[in-house]
Protein backbone atom coordinates (compact mmCIF):
# COMPACT_ATOMS: atom_id res chain seq x y z
CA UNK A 1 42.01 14.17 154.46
CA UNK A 2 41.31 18.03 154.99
CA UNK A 3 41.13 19.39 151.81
CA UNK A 4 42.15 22.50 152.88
CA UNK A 5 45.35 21.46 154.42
CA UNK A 6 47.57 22.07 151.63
CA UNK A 7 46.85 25.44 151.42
CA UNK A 8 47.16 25.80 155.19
CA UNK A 9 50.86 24.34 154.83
CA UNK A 10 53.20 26.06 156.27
CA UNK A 11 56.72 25.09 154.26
CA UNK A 12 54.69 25.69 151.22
CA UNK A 13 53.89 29.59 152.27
CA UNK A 14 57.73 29.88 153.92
CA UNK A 15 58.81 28.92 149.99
CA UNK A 16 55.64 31.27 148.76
CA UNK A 17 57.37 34.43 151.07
CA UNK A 18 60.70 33.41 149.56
CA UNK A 19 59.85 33.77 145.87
CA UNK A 20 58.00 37.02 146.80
CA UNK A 21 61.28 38.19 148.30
CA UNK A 22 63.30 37.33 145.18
CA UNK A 23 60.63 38.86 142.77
CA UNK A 24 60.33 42.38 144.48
CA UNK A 25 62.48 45.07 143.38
CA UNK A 26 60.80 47.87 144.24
CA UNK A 27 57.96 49.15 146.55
CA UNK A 28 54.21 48.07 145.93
CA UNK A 29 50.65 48.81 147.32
CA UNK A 30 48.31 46.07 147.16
CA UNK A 31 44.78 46.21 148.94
CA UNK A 32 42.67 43.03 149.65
CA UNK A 33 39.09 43.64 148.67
CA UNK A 34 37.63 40.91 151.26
CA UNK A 35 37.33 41.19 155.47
CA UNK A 36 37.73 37.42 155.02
CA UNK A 37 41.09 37.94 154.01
CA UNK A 38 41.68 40.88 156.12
CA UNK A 39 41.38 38.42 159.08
CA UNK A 40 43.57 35.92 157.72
CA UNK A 41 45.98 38.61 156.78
CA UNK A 42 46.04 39.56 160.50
CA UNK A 43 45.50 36.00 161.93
CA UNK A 44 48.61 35.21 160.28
CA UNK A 45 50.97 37.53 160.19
CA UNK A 46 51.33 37.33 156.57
CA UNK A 47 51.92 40.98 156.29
CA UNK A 48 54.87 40.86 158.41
CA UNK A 49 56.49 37.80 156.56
CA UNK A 50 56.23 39.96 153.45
CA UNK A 51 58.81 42.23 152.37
CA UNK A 52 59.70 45.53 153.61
CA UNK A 53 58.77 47.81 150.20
CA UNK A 54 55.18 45.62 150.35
CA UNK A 55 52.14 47.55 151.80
CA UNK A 56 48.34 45.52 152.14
CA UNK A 57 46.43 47.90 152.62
CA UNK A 58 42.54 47.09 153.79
CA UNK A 59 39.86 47.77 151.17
CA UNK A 60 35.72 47.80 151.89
CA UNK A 61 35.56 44.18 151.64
CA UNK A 62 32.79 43.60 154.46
CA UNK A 63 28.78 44.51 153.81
CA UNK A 64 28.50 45.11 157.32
CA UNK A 65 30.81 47.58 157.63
CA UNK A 66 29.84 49.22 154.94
CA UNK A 67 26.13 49.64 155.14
CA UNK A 68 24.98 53.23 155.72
CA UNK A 69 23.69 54.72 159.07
CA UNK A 70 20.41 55.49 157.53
CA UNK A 71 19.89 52.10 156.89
CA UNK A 72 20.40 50.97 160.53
CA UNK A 73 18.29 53.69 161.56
CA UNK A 74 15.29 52.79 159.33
CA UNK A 75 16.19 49.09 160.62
CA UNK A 76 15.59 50.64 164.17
CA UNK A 77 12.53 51.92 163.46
CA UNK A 78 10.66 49.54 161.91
CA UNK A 79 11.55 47.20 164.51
CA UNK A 80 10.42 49.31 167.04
CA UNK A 81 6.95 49.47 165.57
CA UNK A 82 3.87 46.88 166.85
CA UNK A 83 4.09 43.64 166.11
CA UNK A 84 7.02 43.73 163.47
CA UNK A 85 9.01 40.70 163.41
CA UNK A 86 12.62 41.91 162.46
CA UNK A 87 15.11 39.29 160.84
CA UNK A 88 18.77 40.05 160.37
CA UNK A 89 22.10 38.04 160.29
CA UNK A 90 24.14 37.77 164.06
CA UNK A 91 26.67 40.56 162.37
CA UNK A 92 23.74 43.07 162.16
CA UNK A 93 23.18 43.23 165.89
CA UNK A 94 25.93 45.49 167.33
CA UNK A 95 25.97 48.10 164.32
CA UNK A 96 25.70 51.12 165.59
CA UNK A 97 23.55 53.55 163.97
CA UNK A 98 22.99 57.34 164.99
CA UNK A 99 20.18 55.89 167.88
CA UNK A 100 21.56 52.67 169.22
CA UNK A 101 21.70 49.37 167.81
CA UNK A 102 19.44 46.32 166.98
CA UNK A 103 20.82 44.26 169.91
CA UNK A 104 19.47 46.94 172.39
CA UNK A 105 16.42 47.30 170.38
CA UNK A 106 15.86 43.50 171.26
CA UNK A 107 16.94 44.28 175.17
CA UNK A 108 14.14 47.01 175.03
CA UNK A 109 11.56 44.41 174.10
CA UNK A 110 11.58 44.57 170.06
CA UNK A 111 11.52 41.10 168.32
CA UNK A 112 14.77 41.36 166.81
CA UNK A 113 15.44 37.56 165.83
CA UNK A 114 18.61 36.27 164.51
CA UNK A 115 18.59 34.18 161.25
CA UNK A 116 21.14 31.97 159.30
CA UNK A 117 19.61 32.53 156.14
CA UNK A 118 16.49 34.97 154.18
CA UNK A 119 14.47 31.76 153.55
CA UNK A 120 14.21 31.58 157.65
CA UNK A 121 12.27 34.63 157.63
CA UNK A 122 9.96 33.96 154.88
CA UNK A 123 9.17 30.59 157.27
CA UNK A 124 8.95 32.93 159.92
CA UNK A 125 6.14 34.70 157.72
CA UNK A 126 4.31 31.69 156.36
CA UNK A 127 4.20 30.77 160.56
CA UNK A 128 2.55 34.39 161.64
CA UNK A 129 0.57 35.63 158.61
CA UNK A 130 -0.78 38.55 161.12
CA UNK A 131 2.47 39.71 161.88
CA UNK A 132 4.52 41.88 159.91
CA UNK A 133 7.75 40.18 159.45
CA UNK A 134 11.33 41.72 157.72
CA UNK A 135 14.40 40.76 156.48
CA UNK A 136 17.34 42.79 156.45
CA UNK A 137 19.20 41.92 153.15
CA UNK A 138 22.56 42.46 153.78
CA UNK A 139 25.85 41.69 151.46
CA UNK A 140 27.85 41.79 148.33
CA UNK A 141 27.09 39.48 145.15
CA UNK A 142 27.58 36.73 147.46
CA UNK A 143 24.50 36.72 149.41
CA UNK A 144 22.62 38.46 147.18
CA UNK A 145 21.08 35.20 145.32
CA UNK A 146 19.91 33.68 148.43
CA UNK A 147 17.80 36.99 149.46
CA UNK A 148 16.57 36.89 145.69
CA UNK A 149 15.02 33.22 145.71
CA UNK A 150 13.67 34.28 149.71
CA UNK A 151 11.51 37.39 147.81
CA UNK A 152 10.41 35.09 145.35
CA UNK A 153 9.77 32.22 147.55
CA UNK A 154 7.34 34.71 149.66
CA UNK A 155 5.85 35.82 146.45
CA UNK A 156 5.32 32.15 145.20
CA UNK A 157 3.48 31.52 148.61
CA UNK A 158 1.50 35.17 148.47
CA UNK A 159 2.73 35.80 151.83
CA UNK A 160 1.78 39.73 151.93
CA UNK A 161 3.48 40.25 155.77
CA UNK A 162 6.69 39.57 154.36
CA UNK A 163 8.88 42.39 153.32
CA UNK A 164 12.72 43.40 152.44
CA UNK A 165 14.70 45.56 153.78
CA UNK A 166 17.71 45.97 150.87
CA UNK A 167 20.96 46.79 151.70
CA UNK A 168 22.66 44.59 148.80
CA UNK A 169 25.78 46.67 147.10
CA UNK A 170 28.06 45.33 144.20
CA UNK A 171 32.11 45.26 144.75
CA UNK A 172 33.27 46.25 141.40
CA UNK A 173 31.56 49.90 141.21
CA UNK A 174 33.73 50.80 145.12
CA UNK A 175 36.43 49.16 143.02
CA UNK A 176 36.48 51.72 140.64
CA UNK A 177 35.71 54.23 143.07
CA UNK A 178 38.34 53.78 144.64
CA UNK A 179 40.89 53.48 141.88
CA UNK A 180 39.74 56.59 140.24
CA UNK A 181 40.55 59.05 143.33
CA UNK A 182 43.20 61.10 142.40
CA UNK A 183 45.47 60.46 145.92
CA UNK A 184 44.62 56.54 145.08
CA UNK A 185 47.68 54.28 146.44
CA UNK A 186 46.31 51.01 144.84
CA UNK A 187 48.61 49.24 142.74
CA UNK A 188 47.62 45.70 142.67
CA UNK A 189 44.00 44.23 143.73
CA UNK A 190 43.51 41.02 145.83
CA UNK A 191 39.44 40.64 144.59
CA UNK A 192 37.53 38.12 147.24
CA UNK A 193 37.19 34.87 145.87
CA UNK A 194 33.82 34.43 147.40
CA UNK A 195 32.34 37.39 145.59
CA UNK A 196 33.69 35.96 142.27
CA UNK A 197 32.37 32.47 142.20
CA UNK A 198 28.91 33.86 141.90
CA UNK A 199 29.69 36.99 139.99
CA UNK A 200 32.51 35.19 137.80
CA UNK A 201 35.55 37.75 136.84
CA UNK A 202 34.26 39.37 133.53
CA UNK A 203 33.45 42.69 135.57
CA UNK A 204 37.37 43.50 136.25
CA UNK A 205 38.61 43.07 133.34
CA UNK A 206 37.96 46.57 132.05
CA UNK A 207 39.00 48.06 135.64
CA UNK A 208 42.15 45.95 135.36
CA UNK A 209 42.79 47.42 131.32
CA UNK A 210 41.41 51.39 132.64
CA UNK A 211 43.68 51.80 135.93
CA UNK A 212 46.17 49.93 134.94
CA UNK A 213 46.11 47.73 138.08
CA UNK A 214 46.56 43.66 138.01
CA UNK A 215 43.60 42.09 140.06
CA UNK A 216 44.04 38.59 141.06
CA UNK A 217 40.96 36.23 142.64
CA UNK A 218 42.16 35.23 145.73
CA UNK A 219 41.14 32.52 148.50
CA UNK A 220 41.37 32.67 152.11
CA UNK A 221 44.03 30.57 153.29
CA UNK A 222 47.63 31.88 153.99
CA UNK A 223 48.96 29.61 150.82
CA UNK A 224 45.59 31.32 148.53
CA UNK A 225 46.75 34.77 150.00
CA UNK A 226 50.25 34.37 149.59
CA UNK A 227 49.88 33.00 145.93
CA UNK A 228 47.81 36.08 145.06
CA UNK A 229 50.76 38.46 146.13
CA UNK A 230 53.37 36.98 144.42
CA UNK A 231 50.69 36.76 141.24
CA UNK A 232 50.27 40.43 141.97
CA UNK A 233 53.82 41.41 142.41
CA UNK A 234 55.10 39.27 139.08
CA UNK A 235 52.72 41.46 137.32
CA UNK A 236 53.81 44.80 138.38
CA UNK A 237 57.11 43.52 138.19
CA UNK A 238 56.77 42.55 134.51
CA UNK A 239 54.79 45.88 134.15
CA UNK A 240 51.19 43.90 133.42
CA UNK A 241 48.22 44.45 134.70
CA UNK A 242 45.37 41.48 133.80
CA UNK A 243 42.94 39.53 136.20
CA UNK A 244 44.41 36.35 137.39
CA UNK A 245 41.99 33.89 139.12
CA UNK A 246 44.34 31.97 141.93
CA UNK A 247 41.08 30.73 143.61
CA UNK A 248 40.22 28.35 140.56
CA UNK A 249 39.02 25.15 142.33
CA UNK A 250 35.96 27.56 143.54
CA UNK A 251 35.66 30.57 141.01
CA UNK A 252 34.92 29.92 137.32
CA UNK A 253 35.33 33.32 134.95
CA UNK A 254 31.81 33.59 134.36
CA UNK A 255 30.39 32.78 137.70
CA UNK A 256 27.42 31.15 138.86
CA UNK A 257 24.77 31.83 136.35
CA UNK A 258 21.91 30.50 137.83
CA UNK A 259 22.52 32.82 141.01
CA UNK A 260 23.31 35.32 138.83
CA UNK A 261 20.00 34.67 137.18
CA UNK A 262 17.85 34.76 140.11
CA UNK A 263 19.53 37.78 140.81
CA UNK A 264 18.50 39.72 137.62
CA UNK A 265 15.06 38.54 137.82
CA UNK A 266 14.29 40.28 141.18
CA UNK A 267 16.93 43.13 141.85
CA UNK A 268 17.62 45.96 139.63
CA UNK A 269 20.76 48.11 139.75
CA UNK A 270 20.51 51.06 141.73
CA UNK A 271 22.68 53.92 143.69
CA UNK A 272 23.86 52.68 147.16
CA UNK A 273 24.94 55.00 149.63
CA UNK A 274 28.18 52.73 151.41
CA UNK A 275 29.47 53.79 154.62
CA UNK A 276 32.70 55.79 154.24
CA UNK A 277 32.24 55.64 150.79
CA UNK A 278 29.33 58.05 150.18
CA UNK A 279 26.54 57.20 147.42
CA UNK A 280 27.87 55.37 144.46
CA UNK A 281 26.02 55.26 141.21
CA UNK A 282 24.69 52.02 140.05
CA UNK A 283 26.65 50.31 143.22
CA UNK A 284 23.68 48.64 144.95
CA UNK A 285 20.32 46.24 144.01
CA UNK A 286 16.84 47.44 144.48
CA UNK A 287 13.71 45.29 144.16
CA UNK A 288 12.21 45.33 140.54
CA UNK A 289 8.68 46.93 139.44
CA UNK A 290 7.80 42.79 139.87
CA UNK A 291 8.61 42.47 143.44
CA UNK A 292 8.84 46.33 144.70
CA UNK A 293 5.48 45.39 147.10
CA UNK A 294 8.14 43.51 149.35
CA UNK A 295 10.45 46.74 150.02
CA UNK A 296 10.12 47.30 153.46
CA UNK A 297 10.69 51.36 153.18
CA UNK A 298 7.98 51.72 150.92
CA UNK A 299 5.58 49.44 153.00
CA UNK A 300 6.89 51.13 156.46
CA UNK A 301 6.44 54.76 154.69
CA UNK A 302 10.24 55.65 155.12
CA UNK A 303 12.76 58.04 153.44
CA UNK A 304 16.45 57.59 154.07
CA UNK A 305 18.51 60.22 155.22
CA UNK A 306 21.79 61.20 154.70
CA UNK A 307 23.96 60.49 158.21
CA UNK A 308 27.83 60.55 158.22
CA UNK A 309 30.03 59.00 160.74
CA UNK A 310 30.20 60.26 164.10
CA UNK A 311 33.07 63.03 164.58
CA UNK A 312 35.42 60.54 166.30
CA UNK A 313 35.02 57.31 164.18
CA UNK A 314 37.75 56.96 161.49
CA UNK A 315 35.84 54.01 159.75
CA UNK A 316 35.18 55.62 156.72
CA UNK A 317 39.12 56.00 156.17
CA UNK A 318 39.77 52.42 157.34
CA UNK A 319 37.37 51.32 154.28
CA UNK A 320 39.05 53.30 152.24
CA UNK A 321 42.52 52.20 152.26
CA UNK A 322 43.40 55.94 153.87
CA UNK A 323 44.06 53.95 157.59
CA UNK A 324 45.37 51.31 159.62
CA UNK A 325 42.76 51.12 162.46
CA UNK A 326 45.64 50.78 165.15
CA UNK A 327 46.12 54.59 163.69
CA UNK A 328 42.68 55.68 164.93
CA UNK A 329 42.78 57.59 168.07
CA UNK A 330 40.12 55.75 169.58
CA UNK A 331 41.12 51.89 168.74
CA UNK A 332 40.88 49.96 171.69
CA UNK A 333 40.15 52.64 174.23
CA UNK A 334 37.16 54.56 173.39
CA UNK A 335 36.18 52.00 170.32
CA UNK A 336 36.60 48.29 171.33
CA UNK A 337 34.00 45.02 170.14
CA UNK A 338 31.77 45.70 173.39
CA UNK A 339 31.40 49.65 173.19
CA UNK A 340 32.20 49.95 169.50
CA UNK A 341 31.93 53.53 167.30
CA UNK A 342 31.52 51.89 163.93
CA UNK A 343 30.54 48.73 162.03
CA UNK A 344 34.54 47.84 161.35
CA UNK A 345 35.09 47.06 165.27
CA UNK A 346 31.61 45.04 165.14
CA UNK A 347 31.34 42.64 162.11
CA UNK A 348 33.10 39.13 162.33
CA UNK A 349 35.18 40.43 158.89
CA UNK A 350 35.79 43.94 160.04
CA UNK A 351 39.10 45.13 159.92
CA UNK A 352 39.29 47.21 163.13
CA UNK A 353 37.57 44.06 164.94
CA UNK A 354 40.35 41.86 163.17
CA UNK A 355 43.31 44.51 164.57
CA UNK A 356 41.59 44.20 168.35
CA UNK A 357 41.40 40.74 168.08
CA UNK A 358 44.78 39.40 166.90
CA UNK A 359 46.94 42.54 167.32
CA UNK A 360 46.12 44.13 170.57
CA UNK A 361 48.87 43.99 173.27
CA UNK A 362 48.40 41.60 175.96
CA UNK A 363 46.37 43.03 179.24
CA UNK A 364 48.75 43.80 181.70
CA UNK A 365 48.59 41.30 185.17
């Protein structure tokens, strides 16, 4: 049996839409903090089945879309340089920073190699000690443990050629970042699931209690999604505002505290500079004193600047809530997947990408 069918079942979300219905008595705002459930948001339709006075609105809940133009750039450049051997993930590829992308890079003859996971790359290192070899660490909490055992796997092994280039950032402080703004429409938080079961859901607790905002762990299926809502919507309802954890059968409230572990033994906390978002204090992960001889900036020489968006990419909004990407000017003419003017029409959880995909008209014949 599928495990996941019963929360793929469909008279089970038809009766989930109907209690939301019957519970809703006034307008609400709730944002989705995941591009995982962005796409199934969109797949689905489950905006649409919702009612009227109901708004999701699309939070920065992908690490590709959110990581910084400097960081692509110095990505660019140490690829570019002899010999390097640059890792990343597939999602990586088509980011476009201020000078291209990776993907070209490779088409230009850099050794841009695609990787499923950090520990491929340190392989990659152990195979070509006289080649410089890098990894760019990309994601939330999530992915963040795997990168930490691949630094000190390569440190275990003394491989010197291997190095890091970080790009790790932490959901809760763009949380509050967001629900502090002043013109901040959030009401209710859908928190990604994913993110949680390594992180656990002690961190929202005092956002939930501060802002006044219910945040509820939610899945990825239409029935997890749709349960979250109506968990959200009883709460402001009942005028509450607590973390709920509707993805229990993966997330336990404190986590995974042997990733976590692994985590705190390599990375520090740090300020992150987030696409759209700006820098956010103590909003990222930097390599400790232990392991800063694997950071790739240091051992490349590099200093990041500070690059916005280009004048006609409305990205930074999109993260933030502030825009529907079908609202963007250029959304599917002069930004599509193949010629794309920021990360959110790139990554595989981006929410412009997830708009093109499963909301753009037909073609006409």
């Amino acid at each position: 049996m599928n495990e996941l069918a019963p929360f793929r079942d469909a008279r089970l979300a038809q009766s989930l839409v109907a209690e939301i219905h019957r519970t809703t008595t006034r307008p609400w705002t709730l944002m989705e903090v995941c591009g995982g459930q962005t796409h199934a948001i969109v797949r689905h339709g489950l905006d649409r089945l919702l009612p009227e006075g109901i708004t999701l609105i699309h939070g920065p809940g992908c690490p590709v879309c959110v990581t910084p133009i400097s960081l692509i750039d110095a990505a660019l450049e140490i690829a570019a340089r002899s010999g390097v051997v640059f890792c990343t993930f597939g999602d990586m590829l088509r980011v476009p920073g201020s000078q291209g992308d990776l993907f070209s890079a490779k088409a230009a003859g850099a050794d841009v190699r695609m990787v499923y996971s950090p520990l491929d790359a340190v392989a990659l290192a152990g195979a070509q000690p006289d080649r410089p070899v890098v990894f760019f660490g990309v994601g939330f909490e999530t992915t963040a443990p795997a990168t930490a055992l691949a630094v000190a796997r390569a440190a275990d092994l003394g491989l010197s050629n291997f190095s890091l280039l970080v790009s790790h950032v932490l959901v809760p402080p763009a949380v509050e970042a967001l629900l502090s703004e002043p013109e901040c429409r959030v009401q209710g938080l859908l928190a990604a699931g994913h993110v949680c079961a390594v992180m656990g859901v002690g961190e929202y607790e005092p956002l939930a209690a501060k802002y006044r905002v219910p945040i509820v762990v939610t899945g990825f299926e239409p029935v997890d999604i749709l349960q979250g809502v109506l968990a959200c919507v009883r709460q402001l309802e009942s005028g509450r505002s607590e973390v709920e954890n509707q993805y229990a059968r993966v997330v336990r409230d404190r986590g995974n505290r042997a990733a976590m572990e692994w985590v705190r033994r390599v990375f520090e906390i740090v300020p992150r500079e987030w696409r759209g978002l700006g820098t956010l204090p103590a909003s990222g992960l930097g390599l400790t004193a232990a392991y800063r001889r694997f950071d790739a900036l240091e051992r490349f020489g590099l200093v990041l600047p500070r690059l916005g968006e280009g004048n006609e990419c409305q990205s930074g909004l999109v993260l933030q809530g502030r825009m529907k990407p079908p609202e963007c000017p250029a959304f599917g003419t002069r930004c599509t997947p193949e010629h794309p003017l920021g990360a959110t029409m790139v990554s595989s959880e981006g929410a412009c990408a997830a708009y093109h995909h499963y909301r753009s008209p037909a073609p006409r014949t």
